[in-house]
Protein backbone atom coordinates (compact mmCIF):
# COMPACT_ATOMS: atom_id res chain seq x y z
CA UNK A 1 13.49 28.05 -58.92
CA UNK A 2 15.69 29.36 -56.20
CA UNK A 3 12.62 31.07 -54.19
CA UNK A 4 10.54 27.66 -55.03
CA UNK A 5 13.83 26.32 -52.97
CA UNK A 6 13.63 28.77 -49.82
CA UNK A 7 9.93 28.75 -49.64
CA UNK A 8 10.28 24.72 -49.60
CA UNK A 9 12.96 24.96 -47.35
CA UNK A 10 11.10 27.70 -44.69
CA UNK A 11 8.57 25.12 -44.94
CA UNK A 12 10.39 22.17 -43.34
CA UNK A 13 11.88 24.75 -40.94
CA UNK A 14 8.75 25.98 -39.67
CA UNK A 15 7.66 22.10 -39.26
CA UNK A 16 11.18 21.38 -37.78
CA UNK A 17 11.00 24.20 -35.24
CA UNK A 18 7.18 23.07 -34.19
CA UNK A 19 8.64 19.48 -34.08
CA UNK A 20 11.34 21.11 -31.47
CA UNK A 21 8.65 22.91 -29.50
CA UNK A 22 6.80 19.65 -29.27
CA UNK A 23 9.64 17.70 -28.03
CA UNK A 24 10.94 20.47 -25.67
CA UNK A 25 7.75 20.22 -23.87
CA UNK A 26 6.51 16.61 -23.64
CA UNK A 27 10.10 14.32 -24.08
CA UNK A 28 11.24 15.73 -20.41
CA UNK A 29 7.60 14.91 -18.32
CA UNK A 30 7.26 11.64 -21.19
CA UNK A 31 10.89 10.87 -18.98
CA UNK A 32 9.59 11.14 -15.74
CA UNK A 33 6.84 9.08 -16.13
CA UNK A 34 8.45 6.35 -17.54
CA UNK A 35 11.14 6.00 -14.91
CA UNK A 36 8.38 6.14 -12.66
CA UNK A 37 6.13 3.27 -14.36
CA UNK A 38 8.93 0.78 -15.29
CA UNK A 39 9.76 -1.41 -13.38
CA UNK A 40 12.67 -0.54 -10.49
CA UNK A 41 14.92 -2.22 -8.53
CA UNK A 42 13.29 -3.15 -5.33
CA UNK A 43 15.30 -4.07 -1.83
CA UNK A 44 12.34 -6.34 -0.62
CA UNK A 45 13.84 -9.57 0.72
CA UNK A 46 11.93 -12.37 0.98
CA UNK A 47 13.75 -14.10 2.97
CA UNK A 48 14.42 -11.80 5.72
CA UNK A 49 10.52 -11.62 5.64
CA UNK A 50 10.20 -15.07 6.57
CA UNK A 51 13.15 -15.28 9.09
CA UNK A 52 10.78 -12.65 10.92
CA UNK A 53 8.10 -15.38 10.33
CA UNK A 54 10.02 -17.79 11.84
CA UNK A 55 10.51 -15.36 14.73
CA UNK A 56 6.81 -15.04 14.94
CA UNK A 57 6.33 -19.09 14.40
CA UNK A 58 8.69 -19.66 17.72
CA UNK A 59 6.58 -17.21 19.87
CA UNK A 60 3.38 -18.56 18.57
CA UNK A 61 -0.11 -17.93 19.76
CA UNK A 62 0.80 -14.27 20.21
CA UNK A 63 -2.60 -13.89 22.51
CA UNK A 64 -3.20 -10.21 23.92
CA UNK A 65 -1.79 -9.58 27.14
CA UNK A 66 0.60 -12.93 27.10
CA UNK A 67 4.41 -12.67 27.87
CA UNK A 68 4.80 -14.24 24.19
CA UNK A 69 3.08 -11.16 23.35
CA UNK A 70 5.51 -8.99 24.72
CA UNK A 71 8.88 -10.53 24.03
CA UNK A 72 8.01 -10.73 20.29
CA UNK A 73 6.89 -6.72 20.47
CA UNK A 74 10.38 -6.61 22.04
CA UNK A 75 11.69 -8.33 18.82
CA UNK A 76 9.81 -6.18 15.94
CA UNK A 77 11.04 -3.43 18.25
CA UNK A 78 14.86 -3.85 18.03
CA UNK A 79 14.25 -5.09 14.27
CA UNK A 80 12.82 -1.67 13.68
CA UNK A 81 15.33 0.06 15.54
CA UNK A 82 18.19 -1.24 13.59
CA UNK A 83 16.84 -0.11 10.27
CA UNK A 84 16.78 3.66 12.19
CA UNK A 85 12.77 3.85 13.46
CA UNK A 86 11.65 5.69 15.87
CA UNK A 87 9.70 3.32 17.77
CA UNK A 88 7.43 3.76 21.02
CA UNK A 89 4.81 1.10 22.57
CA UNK A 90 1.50 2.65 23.18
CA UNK A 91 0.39 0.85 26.24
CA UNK A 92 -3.77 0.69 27.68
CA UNK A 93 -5.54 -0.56 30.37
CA UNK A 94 -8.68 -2.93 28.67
CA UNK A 95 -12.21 -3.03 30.56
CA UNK A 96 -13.36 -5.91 29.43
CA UNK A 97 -11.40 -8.08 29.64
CA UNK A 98 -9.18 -6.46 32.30
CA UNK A 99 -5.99 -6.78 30.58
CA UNK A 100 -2.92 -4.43 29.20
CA UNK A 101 -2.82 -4.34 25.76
CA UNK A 102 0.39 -2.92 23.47
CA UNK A 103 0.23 -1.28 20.21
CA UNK A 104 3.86 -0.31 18.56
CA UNK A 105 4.14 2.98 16.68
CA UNK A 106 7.60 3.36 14.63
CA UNK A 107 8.13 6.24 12.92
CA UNK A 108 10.87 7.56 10.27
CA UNK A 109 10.32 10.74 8.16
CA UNK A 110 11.81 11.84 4.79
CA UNK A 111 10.96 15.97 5.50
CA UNK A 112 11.73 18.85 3.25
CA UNK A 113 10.48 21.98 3.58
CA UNK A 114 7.88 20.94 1.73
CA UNK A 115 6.19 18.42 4.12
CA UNK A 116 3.58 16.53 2.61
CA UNK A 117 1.82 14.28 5.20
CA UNK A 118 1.77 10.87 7.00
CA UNK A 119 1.31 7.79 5.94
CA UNK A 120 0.27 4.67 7.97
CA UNK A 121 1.28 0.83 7.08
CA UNK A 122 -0.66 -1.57 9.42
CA UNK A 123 -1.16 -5.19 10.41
CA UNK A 124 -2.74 -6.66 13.53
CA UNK A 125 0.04 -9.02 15.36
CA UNK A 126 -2.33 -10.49 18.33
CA UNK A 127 -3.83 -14.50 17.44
CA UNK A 128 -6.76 -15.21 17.94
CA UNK A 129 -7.88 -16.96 21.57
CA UNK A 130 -10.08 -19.18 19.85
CA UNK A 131 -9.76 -21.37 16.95
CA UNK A 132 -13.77 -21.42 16.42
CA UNK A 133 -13.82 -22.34 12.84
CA UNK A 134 -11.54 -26.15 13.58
CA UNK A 135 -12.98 -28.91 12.31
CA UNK A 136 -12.41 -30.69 15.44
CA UNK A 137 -14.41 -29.29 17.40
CA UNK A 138 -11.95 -30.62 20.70
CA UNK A 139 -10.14 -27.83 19.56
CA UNK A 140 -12.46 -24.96 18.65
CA UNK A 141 -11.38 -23.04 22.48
CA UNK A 142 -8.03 -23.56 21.57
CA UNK A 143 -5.44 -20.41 20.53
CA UNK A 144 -5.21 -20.04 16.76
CA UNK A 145 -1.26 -20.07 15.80
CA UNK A 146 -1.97 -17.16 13.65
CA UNK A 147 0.64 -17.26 11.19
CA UNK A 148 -0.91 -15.85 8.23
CA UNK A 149 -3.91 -13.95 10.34
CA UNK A 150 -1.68 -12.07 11.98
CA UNK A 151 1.81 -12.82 10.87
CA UNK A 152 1.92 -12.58 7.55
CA UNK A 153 1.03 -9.06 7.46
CA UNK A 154 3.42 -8.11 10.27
CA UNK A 155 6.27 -9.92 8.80
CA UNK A 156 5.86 -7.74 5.30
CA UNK A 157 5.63 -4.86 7.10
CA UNK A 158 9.02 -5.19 9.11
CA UNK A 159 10.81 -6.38 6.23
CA UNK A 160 9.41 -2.94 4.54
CA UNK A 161 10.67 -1.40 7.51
CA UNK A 162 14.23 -2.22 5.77
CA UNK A 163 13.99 -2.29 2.37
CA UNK A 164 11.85 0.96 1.72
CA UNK A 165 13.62 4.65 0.81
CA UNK A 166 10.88 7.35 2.69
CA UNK A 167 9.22 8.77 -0.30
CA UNK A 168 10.22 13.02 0.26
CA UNK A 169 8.33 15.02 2.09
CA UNK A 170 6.60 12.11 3.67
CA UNK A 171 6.34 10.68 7.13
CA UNK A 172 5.70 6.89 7.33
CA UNK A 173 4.29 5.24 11.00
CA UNK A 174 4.29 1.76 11.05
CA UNK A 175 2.22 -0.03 13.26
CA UNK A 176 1.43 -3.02 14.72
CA UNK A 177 -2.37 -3.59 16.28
CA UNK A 178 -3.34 -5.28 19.48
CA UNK A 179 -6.55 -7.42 19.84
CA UNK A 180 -8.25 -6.96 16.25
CA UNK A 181 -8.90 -10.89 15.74
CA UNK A 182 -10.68 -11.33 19.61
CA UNK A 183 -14.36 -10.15 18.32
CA UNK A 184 -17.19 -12.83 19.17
CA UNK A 185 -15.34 -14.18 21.90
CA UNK A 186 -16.53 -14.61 25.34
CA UNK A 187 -15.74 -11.57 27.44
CA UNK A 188 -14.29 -9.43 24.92
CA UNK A 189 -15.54 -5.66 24.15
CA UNK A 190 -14.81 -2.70 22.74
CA UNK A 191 -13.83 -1.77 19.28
CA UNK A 192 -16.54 -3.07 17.33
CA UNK A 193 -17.95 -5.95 18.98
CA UNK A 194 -14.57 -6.99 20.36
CA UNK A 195 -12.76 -6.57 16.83
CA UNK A 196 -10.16 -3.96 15.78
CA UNK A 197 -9.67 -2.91 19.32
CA UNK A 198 -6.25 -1.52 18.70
CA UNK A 199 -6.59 0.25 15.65
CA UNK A 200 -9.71 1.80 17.13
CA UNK A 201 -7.35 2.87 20.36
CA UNK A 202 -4.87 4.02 18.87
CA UNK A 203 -7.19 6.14 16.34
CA UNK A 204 -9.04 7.68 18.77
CA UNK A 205 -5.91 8.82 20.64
CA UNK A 206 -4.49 10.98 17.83
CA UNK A 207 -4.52 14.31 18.11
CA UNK A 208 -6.49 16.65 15.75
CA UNK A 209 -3.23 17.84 13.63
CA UNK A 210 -2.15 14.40 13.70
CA UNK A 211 -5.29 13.41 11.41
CA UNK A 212 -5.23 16.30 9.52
CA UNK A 213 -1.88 14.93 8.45
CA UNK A 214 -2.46 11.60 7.55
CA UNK A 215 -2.69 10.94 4.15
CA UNK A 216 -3.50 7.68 3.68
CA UNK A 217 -3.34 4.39 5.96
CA UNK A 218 -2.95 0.81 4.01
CA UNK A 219 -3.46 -2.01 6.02
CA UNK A 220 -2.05 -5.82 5.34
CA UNK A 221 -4.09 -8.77 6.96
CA UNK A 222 -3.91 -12.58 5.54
CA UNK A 223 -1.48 -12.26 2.99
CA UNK A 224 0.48 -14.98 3.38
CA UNK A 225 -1.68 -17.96 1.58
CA UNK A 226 -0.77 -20.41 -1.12
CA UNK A 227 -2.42 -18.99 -4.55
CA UNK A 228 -2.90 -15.59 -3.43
CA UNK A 229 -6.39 -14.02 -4.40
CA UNK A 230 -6.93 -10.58 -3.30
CA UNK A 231 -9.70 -9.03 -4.17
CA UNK A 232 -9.93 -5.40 -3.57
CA UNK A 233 -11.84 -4.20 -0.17
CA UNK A 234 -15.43 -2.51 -1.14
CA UNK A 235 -15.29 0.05 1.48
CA UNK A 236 -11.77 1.00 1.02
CA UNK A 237 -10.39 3.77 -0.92
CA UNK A 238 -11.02 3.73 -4.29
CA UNK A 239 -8.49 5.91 -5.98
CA UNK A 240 -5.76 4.30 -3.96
CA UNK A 241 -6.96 0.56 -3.94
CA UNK A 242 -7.06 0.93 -8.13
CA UNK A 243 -3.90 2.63 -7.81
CA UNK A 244 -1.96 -0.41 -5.89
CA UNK A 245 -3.78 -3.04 -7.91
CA UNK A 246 -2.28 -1.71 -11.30
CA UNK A 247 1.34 -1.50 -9.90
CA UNK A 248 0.52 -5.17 -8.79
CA UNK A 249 -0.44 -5.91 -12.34
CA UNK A 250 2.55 -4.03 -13.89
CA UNK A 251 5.15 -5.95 -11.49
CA UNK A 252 3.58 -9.19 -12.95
CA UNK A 253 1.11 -9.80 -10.07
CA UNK A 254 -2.17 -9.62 -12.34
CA UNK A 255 -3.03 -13.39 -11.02
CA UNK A 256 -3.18 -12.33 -7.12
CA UNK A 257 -4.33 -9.22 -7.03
CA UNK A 258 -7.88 -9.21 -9.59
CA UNK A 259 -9.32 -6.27 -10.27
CA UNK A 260 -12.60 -7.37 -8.95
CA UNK A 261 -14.18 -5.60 -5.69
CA UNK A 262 -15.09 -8.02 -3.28
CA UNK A 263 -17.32 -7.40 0.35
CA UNK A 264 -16.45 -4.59 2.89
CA UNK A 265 -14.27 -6.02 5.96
CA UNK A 266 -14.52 -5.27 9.06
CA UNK A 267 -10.74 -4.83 9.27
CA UNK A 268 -7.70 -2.38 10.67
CA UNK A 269 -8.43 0.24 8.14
CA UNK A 270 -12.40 0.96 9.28
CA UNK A 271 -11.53 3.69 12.36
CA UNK A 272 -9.31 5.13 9.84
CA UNK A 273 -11.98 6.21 7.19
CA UNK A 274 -14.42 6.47 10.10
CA UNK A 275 -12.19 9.38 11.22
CA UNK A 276 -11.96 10.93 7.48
CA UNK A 277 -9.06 9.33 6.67
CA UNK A 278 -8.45 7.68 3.97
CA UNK A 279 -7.67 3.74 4.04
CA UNK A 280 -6.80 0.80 1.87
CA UNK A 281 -7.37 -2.96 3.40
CA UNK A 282 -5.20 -5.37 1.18
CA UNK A 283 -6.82 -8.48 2.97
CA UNK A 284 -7.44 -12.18 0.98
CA UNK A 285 -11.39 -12.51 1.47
CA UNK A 286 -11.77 -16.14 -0.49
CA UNK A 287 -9.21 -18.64 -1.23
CA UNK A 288 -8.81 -19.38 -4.86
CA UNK A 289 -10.22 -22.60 -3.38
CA UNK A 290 -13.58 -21.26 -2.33
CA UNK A 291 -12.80 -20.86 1.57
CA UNK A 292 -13.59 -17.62 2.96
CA UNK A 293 -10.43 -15.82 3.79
CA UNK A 294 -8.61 -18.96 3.30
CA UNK A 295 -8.50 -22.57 4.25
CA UNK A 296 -6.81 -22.58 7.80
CA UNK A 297 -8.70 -19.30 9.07
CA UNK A 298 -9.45 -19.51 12.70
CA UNK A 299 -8.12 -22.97 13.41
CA UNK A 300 -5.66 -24.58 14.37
CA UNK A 301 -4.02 -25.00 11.62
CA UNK A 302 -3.02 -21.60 10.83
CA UNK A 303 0.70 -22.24 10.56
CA UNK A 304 3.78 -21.71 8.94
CA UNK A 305 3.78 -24.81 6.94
CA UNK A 306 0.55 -23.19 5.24
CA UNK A 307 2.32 -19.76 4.48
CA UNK A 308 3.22 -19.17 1.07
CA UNK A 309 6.71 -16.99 1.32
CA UNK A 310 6.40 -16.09 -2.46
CA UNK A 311 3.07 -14.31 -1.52
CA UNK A 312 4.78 -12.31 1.14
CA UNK A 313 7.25 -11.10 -1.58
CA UNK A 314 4.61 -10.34 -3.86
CA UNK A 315 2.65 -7.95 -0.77
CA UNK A 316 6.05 -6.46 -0.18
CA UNK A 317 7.55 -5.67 -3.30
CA UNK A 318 4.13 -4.20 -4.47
CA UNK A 319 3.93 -1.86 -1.37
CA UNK A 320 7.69 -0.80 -1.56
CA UNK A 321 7.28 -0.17 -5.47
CA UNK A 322 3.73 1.69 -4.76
CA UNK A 323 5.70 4.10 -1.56
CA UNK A 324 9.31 4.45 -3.53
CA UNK A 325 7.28 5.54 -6.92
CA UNK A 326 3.60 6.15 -6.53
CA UNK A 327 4.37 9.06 -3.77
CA UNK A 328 7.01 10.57 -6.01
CA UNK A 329 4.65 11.00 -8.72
CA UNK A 330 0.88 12.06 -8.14
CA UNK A 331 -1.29 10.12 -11.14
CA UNK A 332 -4.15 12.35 -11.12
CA UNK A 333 -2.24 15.36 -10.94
CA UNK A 334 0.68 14.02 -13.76
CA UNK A 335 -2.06 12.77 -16.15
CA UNK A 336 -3.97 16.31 -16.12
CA UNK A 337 -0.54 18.33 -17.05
CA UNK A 338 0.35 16.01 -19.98
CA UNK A 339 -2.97 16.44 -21.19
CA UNK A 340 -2.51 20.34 -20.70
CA UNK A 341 1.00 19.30 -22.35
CA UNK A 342 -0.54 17.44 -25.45
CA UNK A 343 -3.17 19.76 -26.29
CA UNK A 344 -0.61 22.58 -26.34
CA UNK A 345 1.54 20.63 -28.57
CA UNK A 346 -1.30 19.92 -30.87
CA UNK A 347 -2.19 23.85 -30.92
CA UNK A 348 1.62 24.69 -31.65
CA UNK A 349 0.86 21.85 -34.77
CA UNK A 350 -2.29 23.27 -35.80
CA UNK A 351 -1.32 26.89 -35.67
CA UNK A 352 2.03 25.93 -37.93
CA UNK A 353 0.00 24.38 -40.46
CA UNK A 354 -2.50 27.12 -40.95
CA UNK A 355 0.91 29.31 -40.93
CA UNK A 356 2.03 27.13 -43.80
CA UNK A 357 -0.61 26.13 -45.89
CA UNK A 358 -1.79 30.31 -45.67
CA UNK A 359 1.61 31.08 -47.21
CA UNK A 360 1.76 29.14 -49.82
CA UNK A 361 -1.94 29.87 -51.11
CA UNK A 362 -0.93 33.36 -50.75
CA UNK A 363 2.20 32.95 -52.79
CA UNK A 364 -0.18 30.98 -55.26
CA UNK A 365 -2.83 34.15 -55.46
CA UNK A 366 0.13 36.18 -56.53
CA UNK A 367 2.31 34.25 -58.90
């Protein structure tokens, strides 16, 4: 009776020790991710982001070259500044038209010793000359306010500029694109077919270890609309895209950001993955209403009245939440070790029971 006591007890010992050795290796990394996937406290303000829209509204048409151009890079410049960027204004002579166009750069690092790479938020700031798509035509060579194409995106990314805690290791440039909304317009060249002329600049004038560096660039464009529908960019990368879609989803965002693929953009982010880097486009490409891009695109009526400020929180909080978190903790790499983890744990199980159930047919054979 006594043994029939110890062997039952040695029993639940062994299973309580393999219950330990479980625990000891899955609760800590079971931790990690779970701080990582609920949901944080995020700094976004959304109404900071639309006092910078405001800013934008007053200067309105920002058109390449134009003294409104310049006093609001002025603005986004001292804005950055006072959250502690780095900021320079990469400045080019234009062939065609012959005209001086600005891109800003701001830059503010997290480093370690173990430096991990760039990363690259962009939106284009410049208006478009022509509001081609009005329907009055009386106004179809007149500037487009650009508000949401163009603002919205810019206005996100400043507010970022604030809110956002450098993920470690990481370097993050924000920038702000000249001339990508001037393509099909009279005059204009470069880029391709007169679009994403700044982007394409300021690409080709990295240097080699620059680009070997950069990680990833995710670019905002049109993100400002009532009923926010963003469908995610075909040529854009996939791993990433799928990656900032289900943090969407998990902040509550499921409705504006569908996990359906829509066309491939000719956007910001295309000299980026021409160059073999990769890029992310989070650009509305059809209204919920059926309008490509959205209602107001290209006319006149692209203006702050038809900006949606809870759809600039939504952009914002997502990107801040995908930076602050996603960079901490590499999906791919975190998934593969708890499935290392788990099939350890189920060995340490497995190996136990044989243990057990071998020792007691053994004491069986021999009673």
């Amino acid at each position: 009776m006594f043994g029939d006591f110890l062997y039952f007890n040695s029993k639940f010992q062994t299973f309580g020790i393999a219950f330990l050795i479980v625990c000891t290796i899955i609760c800590p990394f079971q931790t990690q991710q779970l701080q990582a996937l609920n949901q944080p406290d995020l700094e976004f303000d959304t109404g900071v982001a639309f006092k910078h829209l405001e800013e934008y509204d007053q200067l309105a048409p920002l058109l390449p070259g134009s003294e409104n151009s310049k006093e609001f890079l002025e603005y986004a410049k001292k804005t950055l500044e006072n959250s502690l960027w780095s900021v320079e204004i990469q400045s080019w002579e234009h062939s065609s038209p012959q005209i001086t166009l600005n891109n800003l750069i701001a830059k503010k690092s997290n480093q370690n010793n173990n430096f991990k790479g760039i990363i690259v938020l962009g939106a284009h700031y410049d208006a478009r000359a022509w509001a081609d798509k009005d329907p009055d035509r009386n106004k179809r060579k007149d500037p487009v306010p650009g508000i949401n194409d163009g603002g919205s995106g810019v206005v996100v990314l400043l507010e970022l500029a604030r809110a956002l805690s450098i993920p470690e290791g990481y370097e993050v440039w924000i920038v702000l694109f000249d001339a990508e909304d001037q393509g099909g317009i009279s005059g204009w060249r470069g880029g391709q077919s007169g679009w994403i002329i700044g982007s394409t600049h300021f690409v080709k004038s990295l240097s080699d270890s620059d680009k070997n560096r950069m990680k990833l660039a995710v670019i905002l464009d049109i993100v400002g609309d009532y009923n926010l529908n963003l469908h995610k960019e075909r040529s854009s990368d996939a791993q990433q895209t799928n990656r900032i879609w289900e943090l969407a989803n998990e902040l509550g965002y499921g409705e504006n950001f569908l996990d359906q693929t829509g066309s491939s953009i000719i956007d910001d982010h295309r000299p980026f993955i021409d160059a073999g880097i990769p890029a992310v486009d989070i650009i509305q490409q059809r209204s919920k209403d059926g309008y490509d891009f959205f209602r107001w695109h290209h006319t006149t009526n692209d203006t702050i009245e038809n900006v949606d400020r809870k759809s600039l929180s939504k952009v914002g909080r997502t990107m801040e939440y995908y930076l602050e978190y996603y960079f901490e903790l590499d999906p791919m790499s975190s998934n593969l070790i708890l499935s290392i983890l788990i099939i350890s744990a189920v060995i340490v199980l497995f190996v136990t029971l044989v243990f057990v159930f071998r020792k007691k047919l053994f004491k069986k054979r021999y009673n």
